[in-house]
Protein backbone atom coordinates (compact mmCIF):
# COMPACT_ATOMS: atom_id res chain seq x y z
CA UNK A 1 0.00 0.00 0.00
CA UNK A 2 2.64 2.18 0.86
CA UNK A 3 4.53 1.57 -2.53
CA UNK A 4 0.98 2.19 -3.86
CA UNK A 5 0.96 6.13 -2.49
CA UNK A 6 4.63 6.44 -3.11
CA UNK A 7 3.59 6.16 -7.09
CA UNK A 8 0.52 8.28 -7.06
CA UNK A 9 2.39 11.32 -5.43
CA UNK A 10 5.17 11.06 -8.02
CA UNK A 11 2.73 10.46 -11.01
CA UNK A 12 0.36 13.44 -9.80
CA UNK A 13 3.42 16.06 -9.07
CA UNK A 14 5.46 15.00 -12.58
CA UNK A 15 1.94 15.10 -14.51
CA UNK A 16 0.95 18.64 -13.20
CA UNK A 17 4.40 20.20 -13.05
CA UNK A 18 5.49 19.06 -17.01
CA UNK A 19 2.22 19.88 -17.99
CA UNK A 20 2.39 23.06 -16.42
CA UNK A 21 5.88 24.19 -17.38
CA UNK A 22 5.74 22.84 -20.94
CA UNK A 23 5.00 25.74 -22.88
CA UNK A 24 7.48 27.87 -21.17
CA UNK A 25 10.10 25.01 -21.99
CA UNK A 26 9.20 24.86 -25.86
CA UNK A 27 8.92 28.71 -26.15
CA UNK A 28 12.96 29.00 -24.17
CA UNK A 29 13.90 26.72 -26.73
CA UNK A 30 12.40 28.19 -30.00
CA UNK A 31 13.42 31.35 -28.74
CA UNK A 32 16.87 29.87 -27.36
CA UNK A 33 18.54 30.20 -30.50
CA UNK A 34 19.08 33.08 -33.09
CA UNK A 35 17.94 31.35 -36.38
CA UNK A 36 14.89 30.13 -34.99
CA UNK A 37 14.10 33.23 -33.00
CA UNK A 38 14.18 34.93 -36.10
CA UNK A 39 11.77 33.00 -37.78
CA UNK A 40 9.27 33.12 -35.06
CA UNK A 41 9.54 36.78 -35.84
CA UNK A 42 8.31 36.91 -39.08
CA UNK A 43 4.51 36.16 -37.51
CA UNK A 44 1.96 33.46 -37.81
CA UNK A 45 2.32 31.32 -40.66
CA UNK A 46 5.51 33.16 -41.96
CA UNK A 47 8.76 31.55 -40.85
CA UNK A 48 7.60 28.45 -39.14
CA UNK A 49 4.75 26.45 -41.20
CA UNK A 50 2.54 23.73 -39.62
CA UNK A 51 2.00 20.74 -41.36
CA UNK A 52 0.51 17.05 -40.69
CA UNK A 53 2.01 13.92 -41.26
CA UNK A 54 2.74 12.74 -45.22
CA UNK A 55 5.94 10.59 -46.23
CA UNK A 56 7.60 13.56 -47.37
CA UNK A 57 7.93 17.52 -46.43
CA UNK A 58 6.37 19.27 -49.84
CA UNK A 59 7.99 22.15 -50.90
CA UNK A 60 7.03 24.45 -54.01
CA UNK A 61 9.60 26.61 -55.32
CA UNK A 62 9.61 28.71 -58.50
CA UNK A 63 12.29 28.20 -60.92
CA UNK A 64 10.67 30.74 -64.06
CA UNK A 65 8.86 33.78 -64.55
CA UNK A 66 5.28 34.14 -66.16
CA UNK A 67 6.08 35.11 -69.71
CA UNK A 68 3.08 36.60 -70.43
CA UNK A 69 3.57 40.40 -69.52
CA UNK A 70 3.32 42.44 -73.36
CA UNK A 71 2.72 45.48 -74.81
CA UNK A 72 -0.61 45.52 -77.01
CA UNK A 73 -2.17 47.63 -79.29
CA UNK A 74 -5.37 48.22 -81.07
CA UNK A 75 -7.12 44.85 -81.86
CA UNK A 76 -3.45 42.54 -80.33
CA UNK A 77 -4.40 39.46 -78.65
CA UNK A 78 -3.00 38.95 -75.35
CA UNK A 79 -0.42 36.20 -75.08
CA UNK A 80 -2.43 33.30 -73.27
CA UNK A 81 0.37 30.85 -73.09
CA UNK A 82 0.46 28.39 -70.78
CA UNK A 83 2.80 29.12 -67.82
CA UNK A 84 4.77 26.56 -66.07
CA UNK A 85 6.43 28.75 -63.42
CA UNK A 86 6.70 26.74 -60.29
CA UNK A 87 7.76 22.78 -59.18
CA UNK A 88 7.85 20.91 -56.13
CA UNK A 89 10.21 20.12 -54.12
CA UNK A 90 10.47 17.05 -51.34
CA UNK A 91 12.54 16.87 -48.21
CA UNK A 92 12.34 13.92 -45.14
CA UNK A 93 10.80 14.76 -41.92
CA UNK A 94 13.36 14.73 -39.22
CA UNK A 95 12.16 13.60 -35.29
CA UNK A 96 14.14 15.21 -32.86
CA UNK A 97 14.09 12.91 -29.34
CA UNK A 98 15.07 14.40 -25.99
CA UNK A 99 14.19 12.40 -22.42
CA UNK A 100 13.83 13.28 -19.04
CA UNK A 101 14.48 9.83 -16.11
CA UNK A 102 13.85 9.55 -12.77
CA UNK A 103 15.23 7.25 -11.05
CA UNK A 104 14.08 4.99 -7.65
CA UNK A 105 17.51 6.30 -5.45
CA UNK A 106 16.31 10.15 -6.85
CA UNK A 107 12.62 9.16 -5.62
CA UNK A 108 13.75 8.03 -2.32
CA UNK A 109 15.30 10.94 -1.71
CA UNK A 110 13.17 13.28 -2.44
CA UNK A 111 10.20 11.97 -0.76
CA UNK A 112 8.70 15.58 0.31
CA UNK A 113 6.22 17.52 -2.28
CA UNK A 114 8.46 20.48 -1.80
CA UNK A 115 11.69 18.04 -2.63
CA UNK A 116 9.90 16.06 -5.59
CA UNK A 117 9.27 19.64 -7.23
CA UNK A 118 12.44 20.83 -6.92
CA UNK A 119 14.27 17.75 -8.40
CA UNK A 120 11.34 17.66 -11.17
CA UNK A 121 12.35 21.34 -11.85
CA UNK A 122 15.97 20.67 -12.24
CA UNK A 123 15.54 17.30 -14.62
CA UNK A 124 13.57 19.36 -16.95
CA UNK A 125 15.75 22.81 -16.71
CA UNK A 126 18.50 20.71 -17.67
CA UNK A 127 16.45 19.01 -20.38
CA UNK A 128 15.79 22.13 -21.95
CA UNK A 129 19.14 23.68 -21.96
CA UNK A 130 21.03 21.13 -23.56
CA UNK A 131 18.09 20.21 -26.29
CA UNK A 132 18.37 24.45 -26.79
CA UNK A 133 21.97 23.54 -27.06
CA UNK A 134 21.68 20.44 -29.70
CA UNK A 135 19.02 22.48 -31.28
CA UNK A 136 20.90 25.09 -32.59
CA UNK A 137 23.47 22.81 -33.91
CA UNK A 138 21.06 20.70 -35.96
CA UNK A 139 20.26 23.55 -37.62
CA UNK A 140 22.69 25.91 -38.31
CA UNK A 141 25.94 23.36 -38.32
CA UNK A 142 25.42 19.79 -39.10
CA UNK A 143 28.28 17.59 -39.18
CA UNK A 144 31.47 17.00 -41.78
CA UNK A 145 31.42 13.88 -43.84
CA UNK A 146 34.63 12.92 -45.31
CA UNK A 147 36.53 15.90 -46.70
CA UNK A 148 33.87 17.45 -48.06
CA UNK A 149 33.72 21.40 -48.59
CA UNK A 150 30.21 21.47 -47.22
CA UNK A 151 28.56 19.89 -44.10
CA UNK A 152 25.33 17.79 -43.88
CA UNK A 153 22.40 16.20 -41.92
CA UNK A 154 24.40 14.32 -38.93
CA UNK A 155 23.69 10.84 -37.70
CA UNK A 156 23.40 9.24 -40.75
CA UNK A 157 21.06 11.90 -42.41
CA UNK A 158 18.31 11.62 -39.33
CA UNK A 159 19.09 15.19 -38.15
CA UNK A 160 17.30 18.15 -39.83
CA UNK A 161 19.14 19.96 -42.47
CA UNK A 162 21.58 22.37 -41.47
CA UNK A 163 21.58 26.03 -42.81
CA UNK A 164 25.28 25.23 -43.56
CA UNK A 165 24.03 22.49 -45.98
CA UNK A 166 21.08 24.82 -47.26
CA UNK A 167 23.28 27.82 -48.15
CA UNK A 168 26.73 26.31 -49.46
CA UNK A 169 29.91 28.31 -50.31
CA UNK A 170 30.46 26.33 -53.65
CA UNK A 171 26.82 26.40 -55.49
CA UNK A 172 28.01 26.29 -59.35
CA UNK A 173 30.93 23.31 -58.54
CA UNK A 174 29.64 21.33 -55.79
CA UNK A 175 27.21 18.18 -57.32
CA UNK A 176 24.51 18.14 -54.06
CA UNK A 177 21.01 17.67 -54.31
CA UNK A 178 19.20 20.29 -52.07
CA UNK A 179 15.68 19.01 -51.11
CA UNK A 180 16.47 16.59 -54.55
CA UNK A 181 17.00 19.03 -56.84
CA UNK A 182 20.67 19.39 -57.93
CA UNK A 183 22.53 22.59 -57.70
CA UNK A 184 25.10 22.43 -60.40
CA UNK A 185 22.14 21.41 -63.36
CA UNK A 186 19.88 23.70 -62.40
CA UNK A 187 21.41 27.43 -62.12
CA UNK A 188 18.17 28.91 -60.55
CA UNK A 189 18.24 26.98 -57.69
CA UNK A 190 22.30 28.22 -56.47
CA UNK A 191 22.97 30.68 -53.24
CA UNK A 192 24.97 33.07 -53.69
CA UNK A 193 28.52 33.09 -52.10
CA UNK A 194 31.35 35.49 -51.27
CA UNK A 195 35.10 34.31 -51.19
CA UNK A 196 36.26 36.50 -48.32
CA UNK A 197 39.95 35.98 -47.75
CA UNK A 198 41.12 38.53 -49.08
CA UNK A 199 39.70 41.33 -47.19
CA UNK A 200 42.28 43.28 -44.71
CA UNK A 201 40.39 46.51 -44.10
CA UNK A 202 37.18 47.65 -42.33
CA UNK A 203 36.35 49.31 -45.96
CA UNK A 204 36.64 46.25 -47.62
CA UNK A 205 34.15 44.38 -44.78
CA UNK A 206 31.58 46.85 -46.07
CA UNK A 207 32.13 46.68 -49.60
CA UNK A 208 32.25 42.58 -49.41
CA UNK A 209 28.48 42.87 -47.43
CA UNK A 210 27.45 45.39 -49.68
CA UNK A 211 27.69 42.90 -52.49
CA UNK A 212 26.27 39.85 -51.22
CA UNK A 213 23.74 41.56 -50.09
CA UNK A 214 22.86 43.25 -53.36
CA UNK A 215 23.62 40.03 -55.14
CA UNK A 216 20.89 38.40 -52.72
CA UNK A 217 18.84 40.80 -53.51
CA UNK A 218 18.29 40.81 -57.34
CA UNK A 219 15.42 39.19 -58.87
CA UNK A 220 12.11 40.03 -59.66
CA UNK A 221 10.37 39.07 -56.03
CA UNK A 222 11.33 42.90 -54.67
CA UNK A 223 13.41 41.71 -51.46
CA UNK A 224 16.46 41.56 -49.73
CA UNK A 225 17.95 39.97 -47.09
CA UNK A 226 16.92 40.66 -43.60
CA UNK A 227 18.78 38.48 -40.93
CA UNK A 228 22.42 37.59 -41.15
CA UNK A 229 23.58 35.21 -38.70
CA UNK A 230 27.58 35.43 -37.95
CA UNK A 231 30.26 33.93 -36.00
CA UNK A 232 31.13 35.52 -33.07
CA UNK A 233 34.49 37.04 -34.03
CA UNK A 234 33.24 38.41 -37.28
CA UNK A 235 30.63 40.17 -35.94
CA UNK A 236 33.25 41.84 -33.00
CA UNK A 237 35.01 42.93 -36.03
CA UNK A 238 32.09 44.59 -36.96
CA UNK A 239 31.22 46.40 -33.85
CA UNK A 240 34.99 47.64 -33.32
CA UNK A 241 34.71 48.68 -37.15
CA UNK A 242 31.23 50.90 -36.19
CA UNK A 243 33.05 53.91 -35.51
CA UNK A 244 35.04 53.68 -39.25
CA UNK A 245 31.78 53.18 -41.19
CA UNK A 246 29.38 55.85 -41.64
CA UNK A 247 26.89 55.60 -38.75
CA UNK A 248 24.22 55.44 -40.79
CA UNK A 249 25.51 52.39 -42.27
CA UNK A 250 24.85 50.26 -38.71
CA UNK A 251 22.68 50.88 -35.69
CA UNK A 252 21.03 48.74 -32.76
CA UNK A 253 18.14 46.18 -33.18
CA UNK A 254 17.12 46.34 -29.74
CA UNK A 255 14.56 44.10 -29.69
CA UNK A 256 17.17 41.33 -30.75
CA UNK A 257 19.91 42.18 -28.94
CA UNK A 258 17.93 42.14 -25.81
CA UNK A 259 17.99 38.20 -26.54
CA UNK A 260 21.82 38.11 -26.13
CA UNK A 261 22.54 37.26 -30.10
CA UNK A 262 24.07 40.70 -31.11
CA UNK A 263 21.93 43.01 -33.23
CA UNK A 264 23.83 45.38 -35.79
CA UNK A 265 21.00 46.16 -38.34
CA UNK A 266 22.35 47.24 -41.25
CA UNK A 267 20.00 48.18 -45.07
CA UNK A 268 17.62 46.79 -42.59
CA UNK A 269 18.79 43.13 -41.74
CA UNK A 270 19.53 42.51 -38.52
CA UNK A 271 22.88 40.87 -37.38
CA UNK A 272 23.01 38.43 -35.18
CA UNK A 273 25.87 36.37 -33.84
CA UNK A 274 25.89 32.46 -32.91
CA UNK A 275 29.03 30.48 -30.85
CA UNK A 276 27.44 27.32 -32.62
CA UNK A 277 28.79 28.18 -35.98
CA UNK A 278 30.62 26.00 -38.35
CA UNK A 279 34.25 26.49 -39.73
CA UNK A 280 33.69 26.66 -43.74
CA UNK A 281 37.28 26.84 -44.17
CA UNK A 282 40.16 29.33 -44.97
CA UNK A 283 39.37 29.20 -49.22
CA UNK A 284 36.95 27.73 -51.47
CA UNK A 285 38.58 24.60 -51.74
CA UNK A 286 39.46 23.96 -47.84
CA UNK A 287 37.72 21.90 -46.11
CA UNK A 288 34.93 22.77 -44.43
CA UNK A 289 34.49 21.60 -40.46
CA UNK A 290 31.51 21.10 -37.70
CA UNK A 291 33.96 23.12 -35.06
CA UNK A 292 33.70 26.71 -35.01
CA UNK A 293 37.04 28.62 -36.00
CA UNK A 294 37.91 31.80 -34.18
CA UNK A 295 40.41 32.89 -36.95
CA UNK A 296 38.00 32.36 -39.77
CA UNK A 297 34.84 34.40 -39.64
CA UNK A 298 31.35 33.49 -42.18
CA UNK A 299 28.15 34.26 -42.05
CA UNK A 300 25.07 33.55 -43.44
CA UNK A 301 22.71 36.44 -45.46
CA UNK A 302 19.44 34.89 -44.88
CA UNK A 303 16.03 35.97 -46.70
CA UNK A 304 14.18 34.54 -44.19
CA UNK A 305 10.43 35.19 -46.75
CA UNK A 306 12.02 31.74 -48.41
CA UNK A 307 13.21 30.29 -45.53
CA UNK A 308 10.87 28.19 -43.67
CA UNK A 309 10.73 25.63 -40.67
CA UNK A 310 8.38 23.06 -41.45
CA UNK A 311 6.77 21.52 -37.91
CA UNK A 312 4.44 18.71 -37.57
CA UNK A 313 1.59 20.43 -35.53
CA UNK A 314 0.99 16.70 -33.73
CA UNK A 315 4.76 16.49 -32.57
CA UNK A 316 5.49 19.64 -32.07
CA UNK A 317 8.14 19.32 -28.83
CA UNK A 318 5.32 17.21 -27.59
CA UNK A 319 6.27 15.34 -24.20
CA UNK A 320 5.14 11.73 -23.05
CA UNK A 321 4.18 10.34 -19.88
CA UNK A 322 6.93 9.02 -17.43
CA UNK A 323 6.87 5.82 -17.63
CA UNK A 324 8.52 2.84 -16.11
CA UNK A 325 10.44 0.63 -18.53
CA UNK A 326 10.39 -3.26 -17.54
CA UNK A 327 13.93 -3.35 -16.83
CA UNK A 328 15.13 -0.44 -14.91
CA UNK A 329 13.55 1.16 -11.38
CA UNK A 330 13.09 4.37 -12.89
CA UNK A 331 10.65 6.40 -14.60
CA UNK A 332 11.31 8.40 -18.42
CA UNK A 333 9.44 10.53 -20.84
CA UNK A 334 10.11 11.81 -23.93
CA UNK A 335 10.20 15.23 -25.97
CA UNK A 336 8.81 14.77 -29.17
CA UNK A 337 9.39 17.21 -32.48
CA UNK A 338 9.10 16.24 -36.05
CA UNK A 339 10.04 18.55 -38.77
CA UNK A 340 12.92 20.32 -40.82
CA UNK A 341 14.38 23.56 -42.24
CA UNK A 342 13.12 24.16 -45.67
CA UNK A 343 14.02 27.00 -48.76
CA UNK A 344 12.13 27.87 -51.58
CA UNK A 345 14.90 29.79 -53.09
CA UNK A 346 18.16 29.41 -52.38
CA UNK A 347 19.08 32.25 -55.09
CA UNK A 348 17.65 35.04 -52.06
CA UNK A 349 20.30 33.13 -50.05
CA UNK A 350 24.05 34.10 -49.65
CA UNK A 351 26.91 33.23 -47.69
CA UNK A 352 30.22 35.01 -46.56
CA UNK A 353 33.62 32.43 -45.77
CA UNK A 354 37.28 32.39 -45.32
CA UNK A 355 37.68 36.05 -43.28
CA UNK A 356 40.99 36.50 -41.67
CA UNK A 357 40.38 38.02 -38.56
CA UNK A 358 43.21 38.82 -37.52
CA UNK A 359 43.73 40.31 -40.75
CA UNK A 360 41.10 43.24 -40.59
CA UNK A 361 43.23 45.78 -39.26
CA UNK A 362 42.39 49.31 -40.42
């Protein structure tokens, strides 16, 4: 009988106090990181799109124009051709798995409602800072297979696909199929990319964002840029550089940098800063690497109107009971999310590599 009570007072305080603090957990970790803060920015439906279930993740992305704008005349027909402006696209979903245990030693000693609370608390806390953690680096790094100038989905391809994969510093050479459609046959569907090691002055910082950005911002669709995400050390060189550019040029976001990322906004993107950033290497032909590199600053110019994270609405950073397995004297549940990051065109997309730090001295 005694056992009995034991379980009911540790099924009734984790039920109400996970239920409870659940949406303050999944809103820290959303919010946790810069890429994903972003996009939660952008307002319902913009940013982060809900879906439900199907094999794949659809995607429709426009490759052509409608061909049909003319000048007419008198008794001219209009052109009535049939268009074929847009195609679909397919990516996996990925599930993302975090889990919480309790075990009998943990419930024995905290046999108090005050005591069963507190531990409770700090399982979860601890839950949610290092899926925040492993969060960010899903999406923004991914992991280095072989020698490879790019980086990838980790684990075998079960993680979600990386910005670093999405947004690739080699678009015209590099044979990789983004959401299956190949970059090097199909020139409407490449990033654009910036070689920067060769840049030694604060002038030539500007004039090297001032391109990719204007690059990333041709095109028909009337936009621009409007987050950059950064290494750390490359956006310090931009902050110590403030007071050399024009201060028109850069000013605060504070809304963003409230959040800790940074937040230089500059032609109106904001810049934010990330110490999970990967290492895309010194050239274009060095390899690129998971590990961040404090000598070597990138960045990412992100359109974020074509970037999208695609969440299952029935697993989205759902949790489980706790539950007893049949072979341990302890109790787990699980954090649930299923989804990935998507772009519908990469060409609004750029990406800055291979900055000596160091180097920028004037």
């Amino acid at each position: 009988m005694a056992a009995t009570s034991f379980n009911r007072a540790w099924d009734s305080v984790l039920t109400t106090t996970v239920d409870n603090y659940r949406p303050t957990m999944v809103d820290n970790i959303i919010k946790g990181t810069a890429l994903t803060y972003w996009l939660t920015r952008r307002g319902k439906g913009q940013g982060i799109r809900y879906d439900v279930g199907g094999q794949y993740i659809q995607i429709p992305v426009v490759y052509a124009k409608n061909a049909n704008t003319q000048t007419i005349s008198g008794y001219d027909r209009y052109n009535l051709a049939p268009t074929d402006e847009a195609t679909s696209a397919f990516e996996r979903w990925s599930n993302v798995n975090t889990s919480c245990g309790i075990s009998l030693d943990e419930m024995q000693a905290n046999t108090g409602a005050s005591r069963r609370a507190n531990l409770l608390r700090m399982k979860v806390d601890v839950m949610e800072t290092s899926a925040r953690e492993d969060w960010e680096r899903y999406l923004v790094v991914g992991t280095q297979l072989g020698a490879n100038v790019y980086l990838s989905a980790g684990n075998g391809g079960k993680d979600p696909v990386p910005l670093s994969y999405l947004i690739q510093k080699r678009p015209q050479t590099d044979s990789v199929a983004i959401h299956q459609i190949n970059q090097v046959n199909e020139s409407w569907w490449r990033n654009k990319s910036y070689d920067g090691s060769s840049i030694t002055t604060y002038a030539g910082l500007r004039a090297a964002f001032n391109n990719l950005y204007n690059q990333c911002s041709r095109g028909s669709t009337n936009d621009a840029p409007d987050f950059g995400l950064l290494t750390q050390e490359l956006y310090e060189v931009l902050e110590n550089g403030m007071m050399t550019f024009q201060r028109a040029d850069f000013y605060r976001d504070n809304d963003s940098n409230s959040m800790g990322f940074g937040g230089l906004s500059w032609k109106g993107m904001t810049l934010m800063w990330s110490e999970i950033m990967p290492d895309l290497g010194a050239a274009a032909s060095t390899a690129a690497s998971a590990t961040a590199n404090a000598a070597e600053g990138c960045g990412f110019f992100i359109n974020s109107k074509w970037l999208e994270l695609v969440v299952d609405e029935d697993w989205d950073w759902q949790m489980t009971p706790f539950e007893k397995p049949i072979d341990q004297w302890a109790v787990w549940a699980a954090m649930l999310w299923r989804g990935n990051l998507t772009v519908t065109q990469r060409r609004k997309q750029g990406v800055i590599y291979g900055v000596t730090i160091a180097g920028i001295t004037s």
